[in-house]
N, C-alpha and C. Protein backbone atom coordinates (compact mmCIF):
# COMPACT_ATOMS: atom_id res chain seq x y z
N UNK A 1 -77.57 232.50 101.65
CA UNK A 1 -78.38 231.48 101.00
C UNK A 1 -77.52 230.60 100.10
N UNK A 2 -76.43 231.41 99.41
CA UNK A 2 -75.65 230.05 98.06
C UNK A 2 -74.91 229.71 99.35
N UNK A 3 -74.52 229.95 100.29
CA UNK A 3 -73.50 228.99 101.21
C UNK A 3 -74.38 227.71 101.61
N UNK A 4 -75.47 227.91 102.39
CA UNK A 4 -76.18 226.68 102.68
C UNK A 4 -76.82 225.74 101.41
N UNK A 5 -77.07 226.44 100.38
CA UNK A 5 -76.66 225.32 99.41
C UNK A 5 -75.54 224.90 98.68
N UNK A 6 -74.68 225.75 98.83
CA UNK A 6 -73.40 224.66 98.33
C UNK A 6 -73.12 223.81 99.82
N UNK A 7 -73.07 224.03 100.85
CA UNK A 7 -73.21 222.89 101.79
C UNK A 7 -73.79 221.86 101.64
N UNK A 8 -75.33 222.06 101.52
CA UNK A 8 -76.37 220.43 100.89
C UNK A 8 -75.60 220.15 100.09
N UNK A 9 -75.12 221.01 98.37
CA UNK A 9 -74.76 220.11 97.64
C UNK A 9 -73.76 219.20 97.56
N UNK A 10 -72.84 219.79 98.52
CA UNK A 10 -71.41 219.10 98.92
C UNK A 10 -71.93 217.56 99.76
N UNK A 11 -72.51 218.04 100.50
CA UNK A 11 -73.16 216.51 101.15
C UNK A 11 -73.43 215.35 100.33
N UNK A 12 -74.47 216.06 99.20
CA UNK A 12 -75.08 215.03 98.46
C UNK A 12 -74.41 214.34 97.60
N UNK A 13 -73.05 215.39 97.15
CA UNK A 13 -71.76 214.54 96.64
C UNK A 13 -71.26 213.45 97.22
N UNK A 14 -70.87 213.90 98.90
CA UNK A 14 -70.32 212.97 99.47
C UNK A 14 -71.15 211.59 99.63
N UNK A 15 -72.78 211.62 99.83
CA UNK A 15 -73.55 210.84 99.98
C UNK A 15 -73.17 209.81 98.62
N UNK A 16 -73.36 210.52 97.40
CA UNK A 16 -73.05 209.35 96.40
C UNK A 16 -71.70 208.71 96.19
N UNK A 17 -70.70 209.48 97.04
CA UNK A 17 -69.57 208.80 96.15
C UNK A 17 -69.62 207.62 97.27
N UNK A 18 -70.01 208.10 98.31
CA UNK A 18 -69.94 206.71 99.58
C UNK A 18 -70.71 205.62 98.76
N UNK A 19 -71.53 205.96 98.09
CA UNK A 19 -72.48 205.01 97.59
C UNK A 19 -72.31 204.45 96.32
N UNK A 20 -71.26 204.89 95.44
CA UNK A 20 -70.54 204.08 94.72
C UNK A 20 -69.31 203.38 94.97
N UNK A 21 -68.79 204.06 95.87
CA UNK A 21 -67.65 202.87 96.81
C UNK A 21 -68.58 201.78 97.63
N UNK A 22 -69.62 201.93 98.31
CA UNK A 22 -70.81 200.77 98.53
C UNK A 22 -70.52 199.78 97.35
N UNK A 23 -70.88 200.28 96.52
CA UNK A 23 -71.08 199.40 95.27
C UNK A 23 -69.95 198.27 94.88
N UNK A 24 -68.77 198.73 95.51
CA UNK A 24 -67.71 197.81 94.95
C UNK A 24 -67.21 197.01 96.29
N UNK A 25 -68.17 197.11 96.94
CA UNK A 25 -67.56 196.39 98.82
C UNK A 25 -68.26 195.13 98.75
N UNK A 26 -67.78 194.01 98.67
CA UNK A 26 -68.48 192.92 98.83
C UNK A 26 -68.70 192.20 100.08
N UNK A 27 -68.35 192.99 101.52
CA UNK A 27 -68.00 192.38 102.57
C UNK A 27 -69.56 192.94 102.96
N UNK A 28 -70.28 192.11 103.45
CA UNK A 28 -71.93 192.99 104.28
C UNK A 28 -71.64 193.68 104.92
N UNK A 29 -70.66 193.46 105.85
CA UNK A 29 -70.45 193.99 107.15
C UNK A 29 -69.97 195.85 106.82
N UNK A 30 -68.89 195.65 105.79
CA UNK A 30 -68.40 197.01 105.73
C UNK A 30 -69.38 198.00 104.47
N UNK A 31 -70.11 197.11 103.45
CA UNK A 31 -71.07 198.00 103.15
C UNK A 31 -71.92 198.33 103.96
N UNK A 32 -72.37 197.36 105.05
CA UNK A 32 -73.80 198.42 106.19
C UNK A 32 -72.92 199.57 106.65
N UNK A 33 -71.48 199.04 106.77
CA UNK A 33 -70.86 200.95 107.78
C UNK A 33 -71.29 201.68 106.72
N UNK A 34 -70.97 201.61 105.45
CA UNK A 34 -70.99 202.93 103.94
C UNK A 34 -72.63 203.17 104.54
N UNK A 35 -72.86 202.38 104.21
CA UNK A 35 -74.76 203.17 104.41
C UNK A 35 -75.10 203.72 105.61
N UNK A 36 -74.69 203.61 107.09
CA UNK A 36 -74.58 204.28 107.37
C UNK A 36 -73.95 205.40 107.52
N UNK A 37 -72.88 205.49 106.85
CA UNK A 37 -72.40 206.49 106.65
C UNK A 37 -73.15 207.77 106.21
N UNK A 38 -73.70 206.87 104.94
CA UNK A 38 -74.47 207.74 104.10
C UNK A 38 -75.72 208.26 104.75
N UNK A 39 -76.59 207.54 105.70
CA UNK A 39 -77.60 208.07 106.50
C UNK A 39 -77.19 209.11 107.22
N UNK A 40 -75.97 209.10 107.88
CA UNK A 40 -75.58 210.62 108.61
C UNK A 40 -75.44 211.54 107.83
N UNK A 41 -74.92 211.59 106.81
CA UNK A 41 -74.76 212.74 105.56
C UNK A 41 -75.93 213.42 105.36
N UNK A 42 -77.06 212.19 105.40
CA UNK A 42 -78.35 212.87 104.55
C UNK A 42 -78.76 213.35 105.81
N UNK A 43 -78.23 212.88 106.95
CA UNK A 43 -79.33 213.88 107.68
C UNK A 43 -79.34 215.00 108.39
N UNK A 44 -77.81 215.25 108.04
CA UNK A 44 -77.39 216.75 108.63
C UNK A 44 -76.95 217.82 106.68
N UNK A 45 -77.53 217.02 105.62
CA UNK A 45 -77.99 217.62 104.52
C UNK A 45 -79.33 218.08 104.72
N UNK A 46 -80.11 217.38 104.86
CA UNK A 46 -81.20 217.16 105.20
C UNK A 46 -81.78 219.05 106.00
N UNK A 47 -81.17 219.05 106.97
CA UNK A 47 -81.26 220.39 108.12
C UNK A 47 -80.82 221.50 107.01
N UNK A 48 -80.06 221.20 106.20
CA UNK A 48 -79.46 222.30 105.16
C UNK A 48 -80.85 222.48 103.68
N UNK A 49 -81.25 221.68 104.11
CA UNK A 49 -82.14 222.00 102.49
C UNK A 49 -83.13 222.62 103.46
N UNK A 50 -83.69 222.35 104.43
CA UNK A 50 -84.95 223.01 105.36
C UNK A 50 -84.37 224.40 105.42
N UNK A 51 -82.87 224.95 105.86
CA UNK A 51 -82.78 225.95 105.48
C UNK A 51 -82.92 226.69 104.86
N UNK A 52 -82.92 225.63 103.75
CA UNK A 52 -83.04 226.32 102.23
C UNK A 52 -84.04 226.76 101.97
N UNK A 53 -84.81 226.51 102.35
CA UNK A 53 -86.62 226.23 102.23
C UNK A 53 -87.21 227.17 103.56
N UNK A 54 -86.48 227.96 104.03
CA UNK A 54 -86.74 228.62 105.15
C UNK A 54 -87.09 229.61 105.01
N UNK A 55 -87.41 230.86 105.81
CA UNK A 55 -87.58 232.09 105.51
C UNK A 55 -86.35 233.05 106.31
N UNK A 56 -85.69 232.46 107.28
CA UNK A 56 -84.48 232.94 107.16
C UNK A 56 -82.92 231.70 107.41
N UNK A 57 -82.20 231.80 107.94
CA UNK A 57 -80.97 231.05 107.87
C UNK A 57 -80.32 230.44 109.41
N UNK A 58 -81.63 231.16 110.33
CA UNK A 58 -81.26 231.02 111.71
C UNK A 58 -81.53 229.29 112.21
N UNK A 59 -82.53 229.10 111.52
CA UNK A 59 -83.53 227.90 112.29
C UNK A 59 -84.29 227.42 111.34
N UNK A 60 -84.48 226.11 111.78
CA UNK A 60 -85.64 225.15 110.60
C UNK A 60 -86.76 224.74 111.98
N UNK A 61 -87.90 224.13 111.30
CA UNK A 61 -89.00 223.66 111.65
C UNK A 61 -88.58 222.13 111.80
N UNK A 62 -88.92 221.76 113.35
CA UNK A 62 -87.67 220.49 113.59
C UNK A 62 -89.30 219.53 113.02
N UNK A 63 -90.42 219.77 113.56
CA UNK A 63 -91.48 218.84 113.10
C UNK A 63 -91.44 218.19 111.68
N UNK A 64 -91.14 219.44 110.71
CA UNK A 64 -91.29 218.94 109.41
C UNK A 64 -90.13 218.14 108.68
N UNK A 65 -88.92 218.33 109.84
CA UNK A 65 -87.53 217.67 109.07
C UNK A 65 -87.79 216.17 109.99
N UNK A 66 -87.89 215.83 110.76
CA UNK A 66 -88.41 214.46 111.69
C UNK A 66 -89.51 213.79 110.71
N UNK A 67 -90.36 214.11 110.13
CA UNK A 67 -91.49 213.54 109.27
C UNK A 67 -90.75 213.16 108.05
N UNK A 68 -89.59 213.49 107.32
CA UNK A 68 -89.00 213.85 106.27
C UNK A 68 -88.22 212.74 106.40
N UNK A 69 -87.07 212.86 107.99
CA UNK A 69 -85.87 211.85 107.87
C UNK A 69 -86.86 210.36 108.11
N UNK A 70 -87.73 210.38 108.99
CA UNK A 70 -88.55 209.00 109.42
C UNK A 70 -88.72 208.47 108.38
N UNK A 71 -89.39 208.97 107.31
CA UNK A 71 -89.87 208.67 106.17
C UNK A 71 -88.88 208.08 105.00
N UNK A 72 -88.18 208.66 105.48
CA UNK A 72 -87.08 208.20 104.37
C UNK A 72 -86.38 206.61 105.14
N UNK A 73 -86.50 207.25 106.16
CA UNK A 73 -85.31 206.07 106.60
C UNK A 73 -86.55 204.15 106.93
N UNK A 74 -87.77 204.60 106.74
CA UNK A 74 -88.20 204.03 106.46
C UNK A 74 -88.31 202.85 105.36
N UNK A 75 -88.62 204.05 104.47
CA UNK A 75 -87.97 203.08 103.01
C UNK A 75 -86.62 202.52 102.83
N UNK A 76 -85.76 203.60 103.40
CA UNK A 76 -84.58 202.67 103.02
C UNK A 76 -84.17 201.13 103.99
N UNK A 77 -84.60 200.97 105.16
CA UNK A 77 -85.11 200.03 105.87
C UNK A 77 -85.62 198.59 105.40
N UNK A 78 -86.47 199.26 104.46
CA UNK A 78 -87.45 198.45 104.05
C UNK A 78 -88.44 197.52 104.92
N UNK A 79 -88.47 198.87 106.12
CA UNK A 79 -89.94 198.23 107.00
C UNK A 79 -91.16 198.83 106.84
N UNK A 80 -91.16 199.73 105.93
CA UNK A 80 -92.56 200.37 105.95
C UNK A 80 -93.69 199.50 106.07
N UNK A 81 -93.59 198.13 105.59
CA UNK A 81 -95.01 197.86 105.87
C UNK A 81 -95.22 196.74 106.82
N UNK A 82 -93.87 196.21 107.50
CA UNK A 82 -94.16 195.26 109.16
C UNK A 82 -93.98 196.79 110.08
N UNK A 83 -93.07 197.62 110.08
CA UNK A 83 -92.95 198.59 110.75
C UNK A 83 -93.19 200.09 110.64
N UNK A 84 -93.83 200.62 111.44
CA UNK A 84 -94.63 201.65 110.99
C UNK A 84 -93.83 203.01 112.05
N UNK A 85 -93.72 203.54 111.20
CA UNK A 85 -92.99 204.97 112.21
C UNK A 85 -94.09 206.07 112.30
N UNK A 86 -94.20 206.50 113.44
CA UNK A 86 -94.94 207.46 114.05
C UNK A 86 -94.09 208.44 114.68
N UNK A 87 -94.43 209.72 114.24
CA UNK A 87 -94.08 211.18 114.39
C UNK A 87 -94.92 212.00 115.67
N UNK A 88 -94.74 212.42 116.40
CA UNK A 88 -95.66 213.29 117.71
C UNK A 88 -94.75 214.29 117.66
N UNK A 89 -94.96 215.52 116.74
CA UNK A 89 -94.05 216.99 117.20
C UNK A 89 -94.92 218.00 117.10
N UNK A 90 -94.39 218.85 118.10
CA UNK A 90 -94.93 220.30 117.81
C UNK A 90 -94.59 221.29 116.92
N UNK A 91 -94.95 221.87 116.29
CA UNK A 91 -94.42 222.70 115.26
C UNK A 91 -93.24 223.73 115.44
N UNK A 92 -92.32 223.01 115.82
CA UNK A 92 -91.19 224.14 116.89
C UNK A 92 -89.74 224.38 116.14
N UNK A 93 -89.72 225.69 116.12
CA UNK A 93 -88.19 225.48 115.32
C UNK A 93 -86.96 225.50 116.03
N UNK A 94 -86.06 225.43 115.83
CA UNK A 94 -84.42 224.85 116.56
C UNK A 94 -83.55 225.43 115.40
N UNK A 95 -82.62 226.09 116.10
CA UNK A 95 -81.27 226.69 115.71
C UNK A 95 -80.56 225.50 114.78
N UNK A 96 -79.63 225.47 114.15
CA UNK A 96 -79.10 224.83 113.31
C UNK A 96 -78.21 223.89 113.98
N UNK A 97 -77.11 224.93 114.97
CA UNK A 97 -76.77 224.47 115.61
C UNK A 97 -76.78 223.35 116.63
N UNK A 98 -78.45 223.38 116.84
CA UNK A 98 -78.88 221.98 117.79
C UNK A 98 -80.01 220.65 116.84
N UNK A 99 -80.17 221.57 115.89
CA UNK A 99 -80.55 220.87 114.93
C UNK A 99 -79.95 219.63 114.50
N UNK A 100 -78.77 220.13 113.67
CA UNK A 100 -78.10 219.41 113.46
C UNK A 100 -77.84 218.00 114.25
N UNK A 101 -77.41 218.08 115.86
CA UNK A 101 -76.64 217.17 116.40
C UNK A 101 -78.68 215.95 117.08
N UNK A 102 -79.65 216.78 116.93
CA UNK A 102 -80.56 216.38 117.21
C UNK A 102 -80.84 215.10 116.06
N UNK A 103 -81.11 215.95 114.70
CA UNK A 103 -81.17 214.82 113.73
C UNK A 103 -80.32 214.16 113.65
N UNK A 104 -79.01 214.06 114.14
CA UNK A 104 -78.13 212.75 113.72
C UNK A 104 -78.51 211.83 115.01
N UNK A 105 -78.94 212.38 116.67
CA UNK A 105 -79.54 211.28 117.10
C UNK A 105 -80.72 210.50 116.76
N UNK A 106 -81.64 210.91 116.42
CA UNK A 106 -82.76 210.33 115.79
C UNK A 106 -82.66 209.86 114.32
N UNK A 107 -81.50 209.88 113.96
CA UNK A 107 -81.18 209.07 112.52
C UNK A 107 -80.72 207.65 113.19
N UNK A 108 -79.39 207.91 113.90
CA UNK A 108 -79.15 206.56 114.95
C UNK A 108 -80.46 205.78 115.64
N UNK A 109 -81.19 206.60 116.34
CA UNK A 109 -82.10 206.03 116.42
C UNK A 109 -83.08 205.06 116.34
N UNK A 110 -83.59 205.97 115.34
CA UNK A 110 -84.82 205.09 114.43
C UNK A 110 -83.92 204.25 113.44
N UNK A 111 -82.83 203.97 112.84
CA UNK A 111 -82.17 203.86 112.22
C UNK A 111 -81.68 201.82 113.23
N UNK A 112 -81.84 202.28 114.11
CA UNK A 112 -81.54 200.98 114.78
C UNK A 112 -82.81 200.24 115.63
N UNK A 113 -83.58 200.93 115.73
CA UNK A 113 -85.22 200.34 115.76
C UNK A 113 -85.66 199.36 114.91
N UNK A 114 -85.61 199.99 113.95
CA UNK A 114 -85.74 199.30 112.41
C UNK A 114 -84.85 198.80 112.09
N UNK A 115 -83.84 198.51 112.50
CA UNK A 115 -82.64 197.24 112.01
C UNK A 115 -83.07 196.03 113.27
N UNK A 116 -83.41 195.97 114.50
CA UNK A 116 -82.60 195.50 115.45
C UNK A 116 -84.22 195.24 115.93
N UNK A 117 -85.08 196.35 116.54
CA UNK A 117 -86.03 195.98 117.54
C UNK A 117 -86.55 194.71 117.59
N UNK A 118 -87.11 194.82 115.92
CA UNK A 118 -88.43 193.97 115.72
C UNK A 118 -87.54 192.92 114.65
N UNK A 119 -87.56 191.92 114.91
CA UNK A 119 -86.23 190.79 114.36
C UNK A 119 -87.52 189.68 113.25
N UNK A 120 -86.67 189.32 112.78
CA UNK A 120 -88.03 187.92 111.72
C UNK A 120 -88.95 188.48 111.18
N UNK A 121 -88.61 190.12 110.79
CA UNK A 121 -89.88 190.88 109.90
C UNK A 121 -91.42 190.81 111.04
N UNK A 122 -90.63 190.92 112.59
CA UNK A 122 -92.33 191.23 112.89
C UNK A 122 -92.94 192.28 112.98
N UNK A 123 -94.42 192.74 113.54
CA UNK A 123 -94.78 194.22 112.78
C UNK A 123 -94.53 195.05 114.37
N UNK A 124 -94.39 195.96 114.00
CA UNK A 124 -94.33 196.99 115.44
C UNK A 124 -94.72 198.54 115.09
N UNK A 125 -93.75 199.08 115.96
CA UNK A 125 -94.01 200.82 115.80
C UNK A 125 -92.60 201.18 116.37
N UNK A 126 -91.95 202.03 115.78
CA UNK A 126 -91.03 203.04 116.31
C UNK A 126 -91.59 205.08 116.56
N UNK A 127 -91.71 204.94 117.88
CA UNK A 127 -92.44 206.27 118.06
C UNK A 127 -91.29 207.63 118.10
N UNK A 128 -91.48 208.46 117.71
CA UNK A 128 -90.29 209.69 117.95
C UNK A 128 -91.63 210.83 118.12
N UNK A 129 -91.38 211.39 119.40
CA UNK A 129 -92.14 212.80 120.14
C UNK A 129 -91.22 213.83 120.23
N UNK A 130 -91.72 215.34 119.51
CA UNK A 130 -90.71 216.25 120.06
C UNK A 130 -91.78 216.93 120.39
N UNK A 131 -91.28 217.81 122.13
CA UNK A 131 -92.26 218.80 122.53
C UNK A 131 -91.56 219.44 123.35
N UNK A 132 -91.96 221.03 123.41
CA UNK A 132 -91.63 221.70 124.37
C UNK A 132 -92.36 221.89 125.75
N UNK A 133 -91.25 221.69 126.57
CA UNK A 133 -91.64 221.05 128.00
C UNK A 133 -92.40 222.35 128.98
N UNK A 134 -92.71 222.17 129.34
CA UNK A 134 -92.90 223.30 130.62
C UNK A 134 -92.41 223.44 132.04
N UNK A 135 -90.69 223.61 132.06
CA UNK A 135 -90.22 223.53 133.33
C UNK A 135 -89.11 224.65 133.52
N UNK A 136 -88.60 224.99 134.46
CA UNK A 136 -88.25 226.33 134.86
C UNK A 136 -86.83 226.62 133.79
N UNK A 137 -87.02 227.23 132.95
CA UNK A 137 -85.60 227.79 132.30
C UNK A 137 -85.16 229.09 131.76
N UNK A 138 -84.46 229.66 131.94
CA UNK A 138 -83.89 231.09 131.53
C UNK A 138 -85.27 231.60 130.78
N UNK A 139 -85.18 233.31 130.72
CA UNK A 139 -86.10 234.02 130.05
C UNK A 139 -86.39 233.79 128.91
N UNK A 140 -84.55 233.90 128.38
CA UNK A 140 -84.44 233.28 126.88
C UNK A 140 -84.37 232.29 125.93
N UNK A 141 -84.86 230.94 126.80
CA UNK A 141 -84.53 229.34 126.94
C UNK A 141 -85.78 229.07 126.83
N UNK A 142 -85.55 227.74 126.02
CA UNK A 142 -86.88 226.88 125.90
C UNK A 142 -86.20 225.47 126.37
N UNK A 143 -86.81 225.01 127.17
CA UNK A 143 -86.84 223.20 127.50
C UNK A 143 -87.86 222.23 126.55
N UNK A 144 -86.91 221.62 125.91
CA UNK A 144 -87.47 220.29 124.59
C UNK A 144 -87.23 218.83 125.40
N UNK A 145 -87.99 218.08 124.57
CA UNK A 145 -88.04 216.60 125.01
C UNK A 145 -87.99 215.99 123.67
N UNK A 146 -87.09 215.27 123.35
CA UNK A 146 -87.05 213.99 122.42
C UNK A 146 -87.05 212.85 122.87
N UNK A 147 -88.10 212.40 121.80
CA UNK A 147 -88.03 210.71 122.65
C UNK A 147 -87.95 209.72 121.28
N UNK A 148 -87.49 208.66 121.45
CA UNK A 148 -87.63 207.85 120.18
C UNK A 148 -87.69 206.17 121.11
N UNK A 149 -89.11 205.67 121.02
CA UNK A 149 -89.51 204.85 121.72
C UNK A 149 -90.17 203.03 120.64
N UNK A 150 -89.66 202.45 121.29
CA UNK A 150 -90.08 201.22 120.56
C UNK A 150 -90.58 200.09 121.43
N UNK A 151 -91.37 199.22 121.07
CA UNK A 151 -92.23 198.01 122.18
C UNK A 151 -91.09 197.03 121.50
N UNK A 152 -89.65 196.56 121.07
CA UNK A 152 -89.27 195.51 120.39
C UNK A 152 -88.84 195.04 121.56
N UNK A 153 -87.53 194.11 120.82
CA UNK A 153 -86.82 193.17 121.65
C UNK A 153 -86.11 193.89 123.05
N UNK A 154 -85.76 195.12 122.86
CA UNK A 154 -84.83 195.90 124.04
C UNK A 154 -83.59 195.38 124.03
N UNK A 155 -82.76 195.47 125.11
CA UNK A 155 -81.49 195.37 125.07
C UNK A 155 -81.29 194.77 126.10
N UNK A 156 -80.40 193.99 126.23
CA UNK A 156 -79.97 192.30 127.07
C UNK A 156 -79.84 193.14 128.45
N UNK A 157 -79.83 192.38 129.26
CA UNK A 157 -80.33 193.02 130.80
C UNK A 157 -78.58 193.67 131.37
N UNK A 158 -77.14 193.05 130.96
CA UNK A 158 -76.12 193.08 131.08
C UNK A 158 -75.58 194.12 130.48
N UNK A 159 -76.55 194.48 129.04
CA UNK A 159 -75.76 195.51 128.10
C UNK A 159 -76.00 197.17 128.99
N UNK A 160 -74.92 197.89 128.96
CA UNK A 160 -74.45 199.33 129.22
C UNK A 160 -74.35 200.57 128.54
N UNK A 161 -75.41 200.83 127.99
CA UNK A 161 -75.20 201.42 126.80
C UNK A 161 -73.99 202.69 127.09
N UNK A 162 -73.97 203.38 128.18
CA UNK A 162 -72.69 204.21 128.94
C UNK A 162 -71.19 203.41 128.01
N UNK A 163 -71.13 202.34 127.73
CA UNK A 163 -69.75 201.71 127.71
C UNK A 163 -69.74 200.63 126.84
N UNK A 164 -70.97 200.95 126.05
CA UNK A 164 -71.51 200.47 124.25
C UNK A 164 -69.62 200.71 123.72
N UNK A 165 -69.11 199.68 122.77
CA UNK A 165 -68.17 200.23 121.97
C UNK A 165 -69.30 200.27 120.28
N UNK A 166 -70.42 200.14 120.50
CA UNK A 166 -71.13 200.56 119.51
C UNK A 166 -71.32 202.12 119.20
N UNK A 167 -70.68 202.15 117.19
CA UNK A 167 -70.66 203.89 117.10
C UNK A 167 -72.09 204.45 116.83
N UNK A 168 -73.36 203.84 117.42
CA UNK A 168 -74.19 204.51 116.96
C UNK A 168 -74.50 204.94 118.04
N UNK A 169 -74.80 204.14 119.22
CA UNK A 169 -74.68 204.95 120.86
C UNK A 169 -73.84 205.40 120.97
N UNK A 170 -72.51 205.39 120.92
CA UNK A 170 -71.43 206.51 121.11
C UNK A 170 -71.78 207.76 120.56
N UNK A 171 -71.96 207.70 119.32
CA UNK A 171 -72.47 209.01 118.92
C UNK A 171 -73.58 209.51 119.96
N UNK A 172 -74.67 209.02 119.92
CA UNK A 172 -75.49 209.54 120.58
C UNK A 172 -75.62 210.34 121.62
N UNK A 173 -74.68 209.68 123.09
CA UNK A 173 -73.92 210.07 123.93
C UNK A 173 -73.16 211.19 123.65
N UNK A 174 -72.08 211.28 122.73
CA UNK A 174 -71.88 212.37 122.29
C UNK A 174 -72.40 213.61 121.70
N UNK A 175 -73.56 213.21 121.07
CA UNK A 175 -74.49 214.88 120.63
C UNK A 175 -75.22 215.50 121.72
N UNK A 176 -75.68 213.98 122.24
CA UNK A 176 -76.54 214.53 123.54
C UNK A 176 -75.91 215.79 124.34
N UNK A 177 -74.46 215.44 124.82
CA UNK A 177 -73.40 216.28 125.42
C UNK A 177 -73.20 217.35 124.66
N UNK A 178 -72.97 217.69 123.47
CA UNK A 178 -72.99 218.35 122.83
C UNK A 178 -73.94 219.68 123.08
N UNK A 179 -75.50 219.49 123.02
CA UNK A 179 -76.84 219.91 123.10
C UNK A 179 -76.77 220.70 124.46
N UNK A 180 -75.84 219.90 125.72
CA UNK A 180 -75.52 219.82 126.96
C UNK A 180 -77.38 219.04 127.35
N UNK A 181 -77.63 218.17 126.67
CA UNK A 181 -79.13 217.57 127.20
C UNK A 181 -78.64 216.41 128.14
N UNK A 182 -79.70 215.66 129.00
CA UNK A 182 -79.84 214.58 129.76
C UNK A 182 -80.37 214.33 129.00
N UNK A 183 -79.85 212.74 128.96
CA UNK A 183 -80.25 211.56 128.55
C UNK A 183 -80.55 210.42 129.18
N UNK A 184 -81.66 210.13 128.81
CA UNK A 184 -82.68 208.89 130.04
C UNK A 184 -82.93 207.75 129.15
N UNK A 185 -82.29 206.71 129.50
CA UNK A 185 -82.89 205.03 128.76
C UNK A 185 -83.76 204.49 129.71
N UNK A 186 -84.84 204.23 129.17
CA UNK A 186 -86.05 203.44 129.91
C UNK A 186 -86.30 202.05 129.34
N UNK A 187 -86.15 200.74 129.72
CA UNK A 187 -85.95 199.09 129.09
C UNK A 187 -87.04 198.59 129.51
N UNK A 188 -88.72 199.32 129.76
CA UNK A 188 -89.90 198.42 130.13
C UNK A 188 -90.13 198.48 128.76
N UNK A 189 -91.15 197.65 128.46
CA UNK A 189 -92.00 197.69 127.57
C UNK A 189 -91.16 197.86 126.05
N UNK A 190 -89.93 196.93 126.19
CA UNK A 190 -88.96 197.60 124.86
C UNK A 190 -88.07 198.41 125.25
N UNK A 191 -87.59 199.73 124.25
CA UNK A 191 -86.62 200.28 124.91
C UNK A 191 -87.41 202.21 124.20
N UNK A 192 -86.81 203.20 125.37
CA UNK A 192 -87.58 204.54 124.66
C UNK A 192 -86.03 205.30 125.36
N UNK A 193 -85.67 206.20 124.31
CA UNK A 193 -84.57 207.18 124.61
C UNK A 193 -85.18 208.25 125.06
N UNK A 194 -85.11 208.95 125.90
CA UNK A 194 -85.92 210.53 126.15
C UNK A 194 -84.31 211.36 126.51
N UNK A 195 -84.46 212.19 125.79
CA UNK A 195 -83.75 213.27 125.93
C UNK A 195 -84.00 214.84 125.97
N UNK A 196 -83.61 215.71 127.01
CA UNK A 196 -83.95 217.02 127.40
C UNK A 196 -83.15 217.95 127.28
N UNK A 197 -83.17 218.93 126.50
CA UNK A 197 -82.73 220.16 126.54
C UNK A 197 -83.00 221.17 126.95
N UNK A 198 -81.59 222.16 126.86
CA UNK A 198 -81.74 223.43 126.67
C UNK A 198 -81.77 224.24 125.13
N UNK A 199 -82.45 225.09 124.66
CA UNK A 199 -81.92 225.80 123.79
C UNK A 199 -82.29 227.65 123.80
N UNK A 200 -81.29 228.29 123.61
CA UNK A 200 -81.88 229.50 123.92
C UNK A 200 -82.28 230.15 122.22
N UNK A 201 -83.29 230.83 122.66
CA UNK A 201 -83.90 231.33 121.46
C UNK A 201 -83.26 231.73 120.47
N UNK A 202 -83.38 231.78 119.19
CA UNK A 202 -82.41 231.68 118.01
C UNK A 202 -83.27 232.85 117.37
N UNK A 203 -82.74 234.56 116.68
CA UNK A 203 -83.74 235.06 115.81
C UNK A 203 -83.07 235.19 115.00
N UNK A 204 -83.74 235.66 113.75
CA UNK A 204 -83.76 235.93 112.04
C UNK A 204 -82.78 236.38 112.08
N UNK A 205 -81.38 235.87 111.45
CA UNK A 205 -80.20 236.68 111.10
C UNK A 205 -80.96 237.62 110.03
């Protein structure tokens, strides 16, 4: 238990000092990297305080940390009230281990929904669903679905997200692999990420 909180607290260090070096960057461009910076920090802190708040050290409740990061990243956005984020999860918990690389995709995410979708302050929705699927996997395996779906602008008919030199899809691509999940981009109606895993059951250290 003091390890996973001196972990959060180490984060939340790092979160501020990024955020007083923010403070002295006058270039836009390289303070938005600091803040994002700082959004990844908080959100693999974030998985560490749910630990904290856990009843053991194996796994958090991914529903209640998705309601938590949305919310936040909301405000810091400052779309809460043209853009409205909506949560669809099941009450399911996830190992730390996949935790982790899950919330930093859905920080990227929603994180670029709300920068990018909906342009000139218009109003929309950024949707994020987590559910466990029902399709053939090990005894000890559960199959998940993440999705983080938006009706905005989408992405130019030419763009690749495979060969994005953008680090927020790169990342993405990379946790996904990580997870060992498929990853599916769908460009009707806007743009919706769905991603599928494996995870095998995690118990109470």
């Amino acid at each position: 238990m003091a390890k996973v909180l001196r972990v959060k607290n180490n984060m939340q260090i790092m979160v501020s000092l990024l955020s007083l070096q923010a403070d002295l960057v006058e270039d836009l461009a390289a303070r938005e990297v600091f803040r994002d910076s700082q959004e990844r920090i908080h959100a693999m802190a974030l998985v560490h305080e749910k630990l904290y708040q856990s009843s053991n050290l194996a796994q958090i409740n991914f529903s209640e940390y998705l309601h938590d990061l949305t919310v936040r990243l909301a405000a810091i956005f400052q779309r809460a009230n043209s853009v409205q984020v909506r949560v669809e999860a099941d009450s399911l918990d996830l190992g730390i281990d996949t935790a982790i690389p899950c919330g930093l995709v859905v920080n990227e995410l929603v994180s670029n929904a709300l920068k990018y979708a909906y342009p000139n302050g218009e109003e929309g929705e950024v949707f994020v669903a987590f559910h466990k699927i029902n399709q053939a996997a090990p005894s000890d395996s559960s199959v998940f679905r993440l999705v983080v779906q938006d009706h905005g602008v989408g992405l130019p008919a030419d763009f690749d997200p495979a060969q994005t030199a953008t680090l927020g899809l790169q990342l993405v691509h990379i946790l996904t692999n990580q997870i060992r999940g498929r990853l599916t981009i769908v460009r009707e109606q806007g743009l919706a990420f769905e991603i599928e895993f494996i995870e095998k059951k995690v118990y109470p250290q």
